[in-house]
Protein backbone atom coordinates (compact mmCIF):
# COMPACT_ATOMS: atom_id res chain seq x y z
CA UNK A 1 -6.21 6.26 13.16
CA UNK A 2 -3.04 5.00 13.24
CA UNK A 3 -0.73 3.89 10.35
CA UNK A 4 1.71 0.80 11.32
CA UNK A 5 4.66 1.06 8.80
CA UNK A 6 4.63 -1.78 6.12
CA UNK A 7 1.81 -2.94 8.26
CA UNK A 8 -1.99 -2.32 8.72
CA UNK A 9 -4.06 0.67 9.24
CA UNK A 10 -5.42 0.45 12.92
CA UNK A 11 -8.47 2.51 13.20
CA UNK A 12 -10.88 2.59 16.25
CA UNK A 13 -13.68 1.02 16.27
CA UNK A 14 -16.40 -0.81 16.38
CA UNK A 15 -16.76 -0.02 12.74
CA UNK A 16 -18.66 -0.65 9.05
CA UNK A 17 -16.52 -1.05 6.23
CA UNK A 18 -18.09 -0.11 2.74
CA UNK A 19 -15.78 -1.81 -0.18
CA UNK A 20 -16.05 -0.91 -3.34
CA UNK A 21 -18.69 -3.18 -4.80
CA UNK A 22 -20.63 -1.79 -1.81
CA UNK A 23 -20.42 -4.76 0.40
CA UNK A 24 -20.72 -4.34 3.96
CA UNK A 25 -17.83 -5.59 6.60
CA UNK A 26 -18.79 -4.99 10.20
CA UNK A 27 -16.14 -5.46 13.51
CA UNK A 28 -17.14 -4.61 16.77
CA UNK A 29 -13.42 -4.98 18.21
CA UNK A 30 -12.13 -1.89 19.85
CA UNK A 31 -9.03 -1.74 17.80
CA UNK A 32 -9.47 -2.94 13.95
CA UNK A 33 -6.67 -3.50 11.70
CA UNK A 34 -7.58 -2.74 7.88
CA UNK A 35 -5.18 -4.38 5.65
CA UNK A 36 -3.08 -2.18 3.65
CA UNK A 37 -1.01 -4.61 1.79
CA UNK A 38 -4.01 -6.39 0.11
CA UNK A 39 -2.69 -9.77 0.25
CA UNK A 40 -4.97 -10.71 3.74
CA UNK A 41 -7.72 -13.41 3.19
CA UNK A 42 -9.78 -11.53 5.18
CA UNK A 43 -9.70 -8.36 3.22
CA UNK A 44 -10.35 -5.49 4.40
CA UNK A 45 -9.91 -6.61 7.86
CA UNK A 46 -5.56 -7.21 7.97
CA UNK A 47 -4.95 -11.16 9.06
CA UNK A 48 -0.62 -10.58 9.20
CA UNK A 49 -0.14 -11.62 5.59
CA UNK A 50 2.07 -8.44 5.37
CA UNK A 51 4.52 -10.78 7.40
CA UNK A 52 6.50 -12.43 5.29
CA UNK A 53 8.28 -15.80 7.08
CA UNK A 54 12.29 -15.48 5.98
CA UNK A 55 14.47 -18.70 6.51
CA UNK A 56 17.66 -18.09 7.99
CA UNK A 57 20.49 -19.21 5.79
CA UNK A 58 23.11 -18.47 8.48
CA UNK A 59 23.31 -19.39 12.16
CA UNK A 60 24.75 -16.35 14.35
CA UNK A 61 27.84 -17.57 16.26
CA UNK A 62 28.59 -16.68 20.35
CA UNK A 63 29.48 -12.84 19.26
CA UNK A 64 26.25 -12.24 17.21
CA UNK A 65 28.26 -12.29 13.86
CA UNK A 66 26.27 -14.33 11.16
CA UNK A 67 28.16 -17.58 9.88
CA UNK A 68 27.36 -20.01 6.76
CA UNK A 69 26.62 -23.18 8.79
CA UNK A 70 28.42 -26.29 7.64
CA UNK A 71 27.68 -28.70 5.50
């Protein structure tokens, strides 16, 4: 088992997932990802919804150094 910071829990598998209304989730992948954030549509199997999608308000300029872009 493996543990991916602010991410999923990646255990080996293939695997049966028992949730706790006692439903049944099967995956015969060799790595599954078990969401830990509980936001995935595909719960308890992760689908990235951890990853949130940030708009850049600032364009970086030839040195790397952020700048407002103009208006």
């Amino acid at each position: 088992m493996r543990i991916v910071p602010g991410g999923p829990v990646l255990i080996d598998g293939p695997v049966d997932i028992v949730t706790g209304d006692g439903t049944t989730h099967s995956s015969d992948r060799v790595v599954v990802a078990l969401c830990a954030c509980r936001r995935s549509h595909r719960f308890p199997f992760c689908d990235t919804s951890h990853r949130r999608r940030v708009r850049r308000t600032t364009e970086p300029d030839a040195e790397g150094s952020a700048q407002r872009p103009e208006q």
